[in-house]
Protein backbone atom coordinates (compact mmCIF):
# COMPACT_ATOMS: atom_id res chain seq x y z
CA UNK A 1 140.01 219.08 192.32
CA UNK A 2 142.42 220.52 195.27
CA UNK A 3 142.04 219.12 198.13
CA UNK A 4 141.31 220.42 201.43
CA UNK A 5 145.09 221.10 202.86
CA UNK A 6 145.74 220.49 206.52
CA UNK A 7 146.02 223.08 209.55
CA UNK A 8 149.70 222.38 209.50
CA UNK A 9 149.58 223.41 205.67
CA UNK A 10 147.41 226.31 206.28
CA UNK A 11 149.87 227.60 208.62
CA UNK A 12 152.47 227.51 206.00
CA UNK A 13 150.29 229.13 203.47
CA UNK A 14 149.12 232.14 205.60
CA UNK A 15 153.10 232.41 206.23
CA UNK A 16 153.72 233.12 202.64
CA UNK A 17 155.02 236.30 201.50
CA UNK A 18 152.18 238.17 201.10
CA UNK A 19 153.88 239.48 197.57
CA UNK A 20 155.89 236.79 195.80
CA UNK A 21 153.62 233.60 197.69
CA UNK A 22 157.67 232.47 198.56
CA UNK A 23 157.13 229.49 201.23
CA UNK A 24 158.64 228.50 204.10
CA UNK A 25 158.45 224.66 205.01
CA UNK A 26 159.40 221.26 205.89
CA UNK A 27 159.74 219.24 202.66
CA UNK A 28 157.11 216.90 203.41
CA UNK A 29 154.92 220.23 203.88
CA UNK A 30 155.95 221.44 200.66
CA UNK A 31 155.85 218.60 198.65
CA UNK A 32 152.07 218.01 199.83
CA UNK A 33 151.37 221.08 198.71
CA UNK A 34 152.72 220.75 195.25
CA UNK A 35 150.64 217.33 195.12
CA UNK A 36 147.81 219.47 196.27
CA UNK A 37 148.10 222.28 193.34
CA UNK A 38 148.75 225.13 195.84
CA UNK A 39 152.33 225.44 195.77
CA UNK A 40 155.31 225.01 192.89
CA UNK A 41 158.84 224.71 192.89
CA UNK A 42 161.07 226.92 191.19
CA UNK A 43 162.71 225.36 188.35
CA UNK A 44 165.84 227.33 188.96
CA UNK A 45 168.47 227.36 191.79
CA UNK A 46 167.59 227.66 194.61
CA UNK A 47 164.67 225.91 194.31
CA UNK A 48 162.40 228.14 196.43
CA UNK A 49 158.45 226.79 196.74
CA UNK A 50 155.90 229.48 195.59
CA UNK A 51 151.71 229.53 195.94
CA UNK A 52 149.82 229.02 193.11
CA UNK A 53 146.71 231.01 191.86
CA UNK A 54 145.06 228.29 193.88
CA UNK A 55 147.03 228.50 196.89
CA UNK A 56 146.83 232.47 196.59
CA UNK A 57 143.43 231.84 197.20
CA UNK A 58 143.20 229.93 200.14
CA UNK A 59 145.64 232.18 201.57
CA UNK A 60 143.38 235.02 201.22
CA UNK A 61 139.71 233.25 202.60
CA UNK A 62 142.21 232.85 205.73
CA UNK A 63 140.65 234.92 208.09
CA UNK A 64 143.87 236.36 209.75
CA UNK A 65 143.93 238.32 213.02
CA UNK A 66 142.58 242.08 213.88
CA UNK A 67 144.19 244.30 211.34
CA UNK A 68 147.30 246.52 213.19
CA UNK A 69 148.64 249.47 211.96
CA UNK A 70 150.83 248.89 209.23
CA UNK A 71 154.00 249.64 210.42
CA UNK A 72 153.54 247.69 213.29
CA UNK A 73 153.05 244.41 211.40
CA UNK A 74 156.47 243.87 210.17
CA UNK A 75 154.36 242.71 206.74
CA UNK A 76 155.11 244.98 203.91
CA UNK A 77 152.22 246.17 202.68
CA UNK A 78 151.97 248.87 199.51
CA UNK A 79 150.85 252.96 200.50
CA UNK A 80 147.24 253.27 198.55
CA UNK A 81 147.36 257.24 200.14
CA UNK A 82 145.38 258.08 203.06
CA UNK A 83 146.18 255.90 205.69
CA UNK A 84 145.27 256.65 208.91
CA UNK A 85 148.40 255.19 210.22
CA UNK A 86 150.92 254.87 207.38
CA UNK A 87 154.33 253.14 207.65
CA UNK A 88 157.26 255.45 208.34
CA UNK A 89 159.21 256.87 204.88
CA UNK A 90 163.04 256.83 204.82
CA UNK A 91 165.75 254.71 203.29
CA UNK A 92 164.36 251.44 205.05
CA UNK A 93 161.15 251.61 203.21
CA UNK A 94 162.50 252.68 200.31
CA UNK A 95 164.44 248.94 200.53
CA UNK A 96 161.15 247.68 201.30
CA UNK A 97 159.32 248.92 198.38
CA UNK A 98 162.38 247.98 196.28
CA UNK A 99 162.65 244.45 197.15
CA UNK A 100 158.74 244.06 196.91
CA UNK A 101 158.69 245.45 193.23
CA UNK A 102 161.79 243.01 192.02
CA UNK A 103 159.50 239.88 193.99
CA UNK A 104 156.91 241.05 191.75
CA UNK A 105 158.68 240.87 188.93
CA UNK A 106 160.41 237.68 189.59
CA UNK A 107 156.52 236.33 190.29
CA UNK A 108 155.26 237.72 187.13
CA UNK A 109 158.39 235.74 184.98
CA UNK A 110 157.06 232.86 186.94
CA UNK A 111 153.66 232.35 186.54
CA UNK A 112 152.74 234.66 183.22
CA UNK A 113 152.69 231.73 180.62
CA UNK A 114 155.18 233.59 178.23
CA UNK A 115 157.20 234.52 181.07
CA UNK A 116 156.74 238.43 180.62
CA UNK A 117 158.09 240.72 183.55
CA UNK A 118 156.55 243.76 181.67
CA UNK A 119 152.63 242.50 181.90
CA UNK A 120 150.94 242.21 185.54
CA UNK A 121 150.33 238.85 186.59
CA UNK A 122 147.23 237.02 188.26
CA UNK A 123 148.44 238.24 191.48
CA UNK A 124 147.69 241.89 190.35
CA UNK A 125 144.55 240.84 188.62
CA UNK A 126 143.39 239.80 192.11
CA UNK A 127 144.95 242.47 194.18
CA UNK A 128 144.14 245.53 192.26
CA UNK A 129 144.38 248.20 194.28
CA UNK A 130 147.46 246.67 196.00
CA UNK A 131 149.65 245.88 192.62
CA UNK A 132 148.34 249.47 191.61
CA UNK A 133 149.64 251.61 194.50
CA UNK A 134 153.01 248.86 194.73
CA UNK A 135 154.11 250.16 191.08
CA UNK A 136 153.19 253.70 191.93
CA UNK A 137 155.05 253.87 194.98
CA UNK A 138 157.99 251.96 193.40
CA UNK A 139 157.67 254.75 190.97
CA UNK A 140 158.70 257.13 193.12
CA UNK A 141 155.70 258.77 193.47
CA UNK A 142 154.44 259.75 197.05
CA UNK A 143 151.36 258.76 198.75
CA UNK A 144 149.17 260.68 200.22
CA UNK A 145 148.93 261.18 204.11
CA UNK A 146 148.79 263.48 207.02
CA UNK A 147 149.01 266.79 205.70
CA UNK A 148 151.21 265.64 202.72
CA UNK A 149 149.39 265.65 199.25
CA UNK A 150 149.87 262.69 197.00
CA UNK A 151 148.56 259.43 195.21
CA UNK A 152 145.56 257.46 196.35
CA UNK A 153 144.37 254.25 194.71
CA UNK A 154 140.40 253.06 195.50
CA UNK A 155 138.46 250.28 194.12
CA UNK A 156 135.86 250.57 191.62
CA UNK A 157 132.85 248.85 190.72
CA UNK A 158 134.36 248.08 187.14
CA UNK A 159 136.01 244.94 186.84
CA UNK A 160 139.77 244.73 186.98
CA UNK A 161 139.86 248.48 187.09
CA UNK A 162 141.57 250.84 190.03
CA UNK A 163 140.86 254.56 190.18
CA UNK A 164 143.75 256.63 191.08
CA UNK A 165 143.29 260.64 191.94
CA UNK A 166 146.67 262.84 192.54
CA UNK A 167 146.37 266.37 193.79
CA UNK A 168 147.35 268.06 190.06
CA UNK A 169 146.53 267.00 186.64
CA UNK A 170 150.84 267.21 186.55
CA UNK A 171 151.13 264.37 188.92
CA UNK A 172 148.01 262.67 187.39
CA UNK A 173 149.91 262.58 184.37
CA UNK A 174 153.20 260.99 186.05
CA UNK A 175 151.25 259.00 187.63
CA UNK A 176 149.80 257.25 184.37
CA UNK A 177 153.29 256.96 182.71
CA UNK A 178 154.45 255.16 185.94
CA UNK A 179 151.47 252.46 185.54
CA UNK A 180 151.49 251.80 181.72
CA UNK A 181 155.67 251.54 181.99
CA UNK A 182 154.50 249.06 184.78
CA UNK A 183 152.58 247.22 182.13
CA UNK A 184 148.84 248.91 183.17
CA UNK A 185 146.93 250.74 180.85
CA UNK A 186 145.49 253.87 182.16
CA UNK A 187 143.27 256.88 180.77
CA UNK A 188 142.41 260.39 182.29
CA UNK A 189 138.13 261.21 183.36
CA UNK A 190 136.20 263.56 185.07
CA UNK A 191 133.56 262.33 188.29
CA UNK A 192 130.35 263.97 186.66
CA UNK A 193 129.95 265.63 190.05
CA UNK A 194 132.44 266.87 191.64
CA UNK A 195 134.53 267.37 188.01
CA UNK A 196 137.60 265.87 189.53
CA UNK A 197 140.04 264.32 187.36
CA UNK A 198 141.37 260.76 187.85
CA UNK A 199 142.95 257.84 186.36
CA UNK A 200 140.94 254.75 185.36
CA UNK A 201 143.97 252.02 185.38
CA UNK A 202 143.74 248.31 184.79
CA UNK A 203 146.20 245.18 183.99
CA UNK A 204 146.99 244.93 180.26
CA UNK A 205 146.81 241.63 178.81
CA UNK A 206 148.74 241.35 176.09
């Protein structure tokens, strides 16, 4: 059973990267939190300390402080489309988005028991709608905002599903090659009401 960790851990753990789960620590902090289950080292140079499933956990029951606008945060955090507020596009968060897609990757080989980069991890499988609108966005694809049309990614009351809407059945389209490349499986419906299309996407497993 994990054991409670200790403010000073806690710390460390709500400082993780909010993608990969890389830590940043004393030794002694890190090592406890190996003992603990909550962290890992990195078998490979240079030895970097990630969370665990477990420690991805904790990290998230962390109530953190009153949300800010995104790009004030200096946290990366993926476009789902429609933000009130959203981060400002350019070359710098095209970096961003870049570097946050290879940490995913790198966390997938790490913690998917074959080591597969092409199948979403646990991560995803906890942070749908982020890992969803991450691969689109990587993608190339642009969110929606403002007056500019584009993606949005929502939650849905299905189980490891995300629904994603585009403003054509063209980008709809795109938009479902981009997620099953990313290792998602993804298939085109109708909302009985208001007869838009959409894309019902989840993590594939094998």
């Amino acid at each position: 059973m994990t054991r409670t960790p200790t403010p000073a851990q806690r710390r460390v753990i709500e400082d993780a990267d909010p993608v990969t789960g890389r830590l940043r620590g004393t030794e002694t902090q890190l090592a406890a939190l190996v003992k603990r289950g909550l962290a890992f080292r990195h078998p490979r140079p240079p030895h970097d300390h990630f969370l665990t499933p477990a420690g991805h956990r904790i990290r998230d029951a962390v109530p953190g402080p009153p949300a800010e606008p995104a790009r004030d945060t200096g946290v990366f955090t993926a476009r789902v489309g429609g933000e009130e507020e959203p981060p400002v596009s350019g070359p710098a968060r095209q970096r961003e988005v870049h570097s946050a897609w290879q940490g995913l990757l790198e966390l997938r080989r790490m913690t998917n028991p074959d080591g597969a980069a092409d199948r979403p991890c646990g991560w995803e499988r906890t942070h749908l709608v982020r890992a969803a609108a991450l691969a689109l966005e990587a993608g190339g694809h642009r969110p929606a905002g403002g007056d500019t049309d584009g993606y949005r990614v929502r939650a849905t009351p299905q189980p490891e599903a995300v629904a994603v809407y585009a403003p054509d059945e063209r980008t709809l389209a795109a938009c479902a090659v981009t997620l099953e490349r990313a290792g998602w499986q993804a298939g085109e419906y109708t909302e009985p009401r208001t007869r838009a299309r959409y894309l019902l996407a989840s993590p594939r497993r094998v």
